[in-house]
Protein backbone atom coordinates (compact mmCIF):
# COMPACT_ATOMS: atom_id res chain seq x y z
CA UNK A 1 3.69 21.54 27.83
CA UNK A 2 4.03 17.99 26.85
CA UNK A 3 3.12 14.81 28.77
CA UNK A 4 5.00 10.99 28.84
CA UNK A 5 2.74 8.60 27.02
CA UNK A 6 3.44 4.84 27.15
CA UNK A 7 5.76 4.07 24.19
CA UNK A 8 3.46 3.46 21.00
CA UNK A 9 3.05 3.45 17.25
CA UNK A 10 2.22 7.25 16.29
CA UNK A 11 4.38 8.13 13.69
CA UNK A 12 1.54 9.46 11.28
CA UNK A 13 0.46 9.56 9.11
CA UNK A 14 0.60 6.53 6.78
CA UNK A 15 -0.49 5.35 4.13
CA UNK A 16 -3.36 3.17 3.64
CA UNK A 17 -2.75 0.42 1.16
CA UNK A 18 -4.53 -2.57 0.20
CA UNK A 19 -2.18 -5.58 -0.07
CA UNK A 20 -3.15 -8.14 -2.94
CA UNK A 21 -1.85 -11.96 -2.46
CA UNK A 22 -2.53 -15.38 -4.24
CA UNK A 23 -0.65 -17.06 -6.68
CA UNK A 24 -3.92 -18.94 -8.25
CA UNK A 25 -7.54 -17.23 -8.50
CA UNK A 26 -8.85 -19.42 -5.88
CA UNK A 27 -6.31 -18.06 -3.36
CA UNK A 28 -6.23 -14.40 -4.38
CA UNK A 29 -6.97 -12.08 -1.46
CA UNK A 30 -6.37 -8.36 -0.42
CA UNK A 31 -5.99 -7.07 2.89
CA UNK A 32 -5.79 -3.66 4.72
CA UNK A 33 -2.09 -2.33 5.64
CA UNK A 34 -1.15 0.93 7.43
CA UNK A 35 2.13 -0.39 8.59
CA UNK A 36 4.21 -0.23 4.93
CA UNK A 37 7.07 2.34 3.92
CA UNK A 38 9.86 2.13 1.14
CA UNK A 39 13.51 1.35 2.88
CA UNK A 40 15.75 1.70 0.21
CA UNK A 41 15.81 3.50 -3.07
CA UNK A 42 18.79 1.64 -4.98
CA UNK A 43 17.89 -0.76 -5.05
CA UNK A 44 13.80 -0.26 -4.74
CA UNK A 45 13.10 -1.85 -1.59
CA UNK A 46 9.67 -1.57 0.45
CA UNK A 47 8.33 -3.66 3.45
CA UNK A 48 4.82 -4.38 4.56
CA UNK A 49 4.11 -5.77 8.86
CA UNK A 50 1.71 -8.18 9.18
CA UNK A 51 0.62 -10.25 11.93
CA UNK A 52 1.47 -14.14 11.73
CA UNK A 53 -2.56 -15.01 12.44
CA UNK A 54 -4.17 -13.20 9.40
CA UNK A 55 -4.82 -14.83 6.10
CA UNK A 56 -2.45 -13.28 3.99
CA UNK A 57 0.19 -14.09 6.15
CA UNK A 58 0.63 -17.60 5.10
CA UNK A 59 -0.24 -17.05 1.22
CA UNK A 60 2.32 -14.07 1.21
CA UNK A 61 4.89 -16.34 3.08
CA UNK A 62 4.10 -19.49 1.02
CA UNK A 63 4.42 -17.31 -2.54
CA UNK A 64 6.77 -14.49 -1.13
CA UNK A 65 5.41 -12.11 -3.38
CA UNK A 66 2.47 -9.31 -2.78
CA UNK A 67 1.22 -6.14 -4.53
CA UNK A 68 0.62 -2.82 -2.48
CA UNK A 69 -2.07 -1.21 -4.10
CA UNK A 70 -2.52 2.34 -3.59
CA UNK A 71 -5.58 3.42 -2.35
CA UNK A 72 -8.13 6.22 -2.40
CA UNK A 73 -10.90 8.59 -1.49
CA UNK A 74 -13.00 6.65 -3.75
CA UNK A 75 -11.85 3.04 -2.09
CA UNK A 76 -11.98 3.94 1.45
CA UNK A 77 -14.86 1.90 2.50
CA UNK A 78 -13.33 -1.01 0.54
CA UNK A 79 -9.85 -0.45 1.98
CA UNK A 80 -11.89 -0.43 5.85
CA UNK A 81 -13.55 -3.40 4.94
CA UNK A 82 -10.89 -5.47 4.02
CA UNK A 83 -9.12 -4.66 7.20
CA UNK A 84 -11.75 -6.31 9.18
CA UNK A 85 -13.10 -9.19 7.87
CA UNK A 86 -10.86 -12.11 7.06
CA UNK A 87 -10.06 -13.52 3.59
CA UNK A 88 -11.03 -17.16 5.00
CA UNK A 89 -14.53 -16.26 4.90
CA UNK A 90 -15.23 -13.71 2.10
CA UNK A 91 -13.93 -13.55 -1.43
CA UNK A 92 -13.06 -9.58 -0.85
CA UNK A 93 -12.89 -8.79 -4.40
CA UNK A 94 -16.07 -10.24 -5.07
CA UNK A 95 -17.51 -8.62 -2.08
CA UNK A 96 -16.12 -5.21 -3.05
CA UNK A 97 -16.39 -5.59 -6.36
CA UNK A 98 -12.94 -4.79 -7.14
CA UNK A 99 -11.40 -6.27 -9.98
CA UNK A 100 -8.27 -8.25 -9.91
CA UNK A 101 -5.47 -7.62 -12.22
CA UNK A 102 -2.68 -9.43 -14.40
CA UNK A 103 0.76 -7.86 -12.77
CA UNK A 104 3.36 -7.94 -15.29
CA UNK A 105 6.52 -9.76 -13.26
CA UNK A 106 4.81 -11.28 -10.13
CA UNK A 107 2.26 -13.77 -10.32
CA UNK A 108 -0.40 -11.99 -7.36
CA UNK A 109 -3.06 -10.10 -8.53
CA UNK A 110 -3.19 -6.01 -8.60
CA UNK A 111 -5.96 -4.33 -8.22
CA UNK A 112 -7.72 -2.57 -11.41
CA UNK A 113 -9.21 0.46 -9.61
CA UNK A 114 -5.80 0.61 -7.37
CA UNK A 115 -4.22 4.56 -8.82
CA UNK A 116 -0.73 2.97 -8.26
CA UNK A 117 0.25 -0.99 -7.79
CA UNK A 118 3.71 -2.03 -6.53
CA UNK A 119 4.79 -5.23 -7.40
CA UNK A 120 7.33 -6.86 -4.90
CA UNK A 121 8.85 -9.85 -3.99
CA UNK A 122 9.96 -10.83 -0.72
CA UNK A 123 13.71 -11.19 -0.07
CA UNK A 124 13.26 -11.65 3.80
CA UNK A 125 11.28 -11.81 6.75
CA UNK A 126 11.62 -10.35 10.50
CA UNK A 127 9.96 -11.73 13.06
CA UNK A 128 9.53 -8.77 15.25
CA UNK A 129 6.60 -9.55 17.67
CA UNK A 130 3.23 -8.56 17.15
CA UNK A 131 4.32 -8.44 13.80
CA UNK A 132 6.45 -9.70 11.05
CA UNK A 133 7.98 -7.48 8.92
CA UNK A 134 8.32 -8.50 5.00
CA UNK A 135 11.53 -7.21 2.99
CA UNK A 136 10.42 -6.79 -0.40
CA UNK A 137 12.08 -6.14 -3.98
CA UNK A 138 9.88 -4.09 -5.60
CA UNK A 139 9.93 -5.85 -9.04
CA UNK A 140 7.52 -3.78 -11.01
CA UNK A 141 5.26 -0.50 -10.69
CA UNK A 142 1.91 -0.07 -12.92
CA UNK A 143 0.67 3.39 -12.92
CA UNK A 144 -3.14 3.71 -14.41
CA UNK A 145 -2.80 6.15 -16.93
CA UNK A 146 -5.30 8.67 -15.37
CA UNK A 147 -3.07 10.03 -13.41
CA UNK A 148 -0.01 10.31 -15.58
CA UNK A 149 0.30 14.26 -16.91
CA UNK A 150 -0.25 14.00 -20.75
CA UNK A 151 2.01 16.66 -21.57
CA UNK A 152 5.35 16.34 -19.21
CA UNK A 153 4.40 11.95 -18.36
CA UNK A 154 4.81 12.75 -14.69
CA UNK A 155 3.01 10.81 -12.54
CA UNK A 156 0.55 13.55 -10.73
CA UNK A 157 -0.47 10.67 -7.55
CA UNK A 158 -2.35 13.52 -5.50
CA UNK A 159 -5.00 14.27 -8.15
CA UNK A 160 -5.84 10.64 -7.59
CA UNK A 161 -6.93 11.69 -3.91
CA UNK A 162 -4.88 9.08 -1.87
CA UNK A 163 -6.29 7.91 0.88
CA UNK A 164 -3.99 8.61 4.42
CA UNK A 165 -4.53 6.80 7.92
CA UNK A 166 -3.88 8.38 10.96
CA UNK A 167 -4.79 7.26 14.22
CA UNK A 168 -7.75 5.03 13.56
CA UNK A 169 -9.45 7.29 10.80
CA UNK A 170 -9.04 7.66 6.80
CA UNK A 171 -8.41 10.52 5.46
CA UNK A 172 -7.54 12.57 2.00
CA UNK A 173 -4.80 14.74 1.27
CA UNK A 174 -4.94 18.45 1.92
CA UNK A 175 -3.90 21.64 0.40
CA UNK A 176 -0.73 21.21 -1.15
CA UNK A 177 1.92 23.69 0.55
CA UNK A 178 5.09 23.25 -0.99
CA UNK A 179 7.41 20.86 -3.27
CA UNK A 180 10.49 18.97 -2.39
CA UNK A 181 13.32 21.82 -2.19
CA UNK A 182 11.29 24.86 -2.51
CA UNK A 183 12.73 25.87 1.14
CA UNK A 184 16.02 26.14 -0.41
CA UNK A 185 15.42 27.52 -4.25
CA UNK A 186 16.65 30.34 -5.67
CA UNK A 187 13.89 33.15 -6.66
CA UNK A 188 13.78 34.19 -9.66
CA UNK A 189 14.43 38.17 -10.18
């Protein structure tokens, strides 16, 4: 049996991504962001919400261009903490002594310990209420090496242990159960 809830957010779950922002060192800052998905594939497109009163907000809106930086089992106290302290009064990669990276196309910083960084650049912005969404172009994708198969070049993301939100907790991936298509693949005889 199922009950009526009030209408929410609980499609989960999502990633957890640090955010990097900041166009000159002094500005640079990285925040927490479980509201982020890709919305097109040709061309790449992704988005990140944010609310208007944080931050990044006005750095991100001032430079229109961001880096979601994958995170994982290893970051999840960083990627905690930078969801709840603000960027006005820490340096956050000082503070969690992660190390900020030259991006190849977009001028914000990535983040060195980051499995997977996205570079985008914003082509709009949707005021939406709580939150504004930001329409990015993803420009550029660094993938650390580490987790890049050395024999086929595949990137192999779920050995890096991403880490997942869901409902007000971090977590890692699971057992993994299947591949895209094996539902519908021929065996072999």
């Amino acid at each position: 049996m199922k009950q009526d809830w009030k209408p929410g957010t609980m499609i989960y779950p999502l990633p957890a991504v640090l955010v990097s922002c900041g166009k000159e060192e002094s500005e640079y800052n990285m925040f927490t962001v479980a509201w982020t998905g890709t919305i097109c594939t040709n061309p790449p497109m992704c988005y990140i919400s944010v609310r208007p009163e944080r931050h990044s907000y006005d750095i991100i809106k001032k430079n229109m261009e961001f880096v979601i930086n994958l995170t994982t089992k290893d970051m999840a106290f960083a990627t905690d903490w930078c969801g709840v302290r603000s960027g006005r009064d820490y340096h956050k990669f000082d503070e969690m002594k992660l190390t900020p990276g030259q991006c190849t196309v977009v001028s914000a910083p990535l983040i060195e310990e980051s499995p997977l960084c996205i570079e985008c650049r914003v082509k709009e912005i949707i005021s939406l209420g709580s939150h504004d969404m930001f329409i990015a172009d993803v420009v550029n994708v660094r993938a650390d090496d580490r987790n890049l198969n050395p024999e086929t070049g595949k990137l192999e993301l779920a050995e890096a242990n991403p880490l997942v939100y869901v409902h007000g907790g971090y977590y890692n991936l699971g057992e993994k159960i299947g591949k895209f298509g094996w539902s519908v693949e021929k065996k072999k005889s």
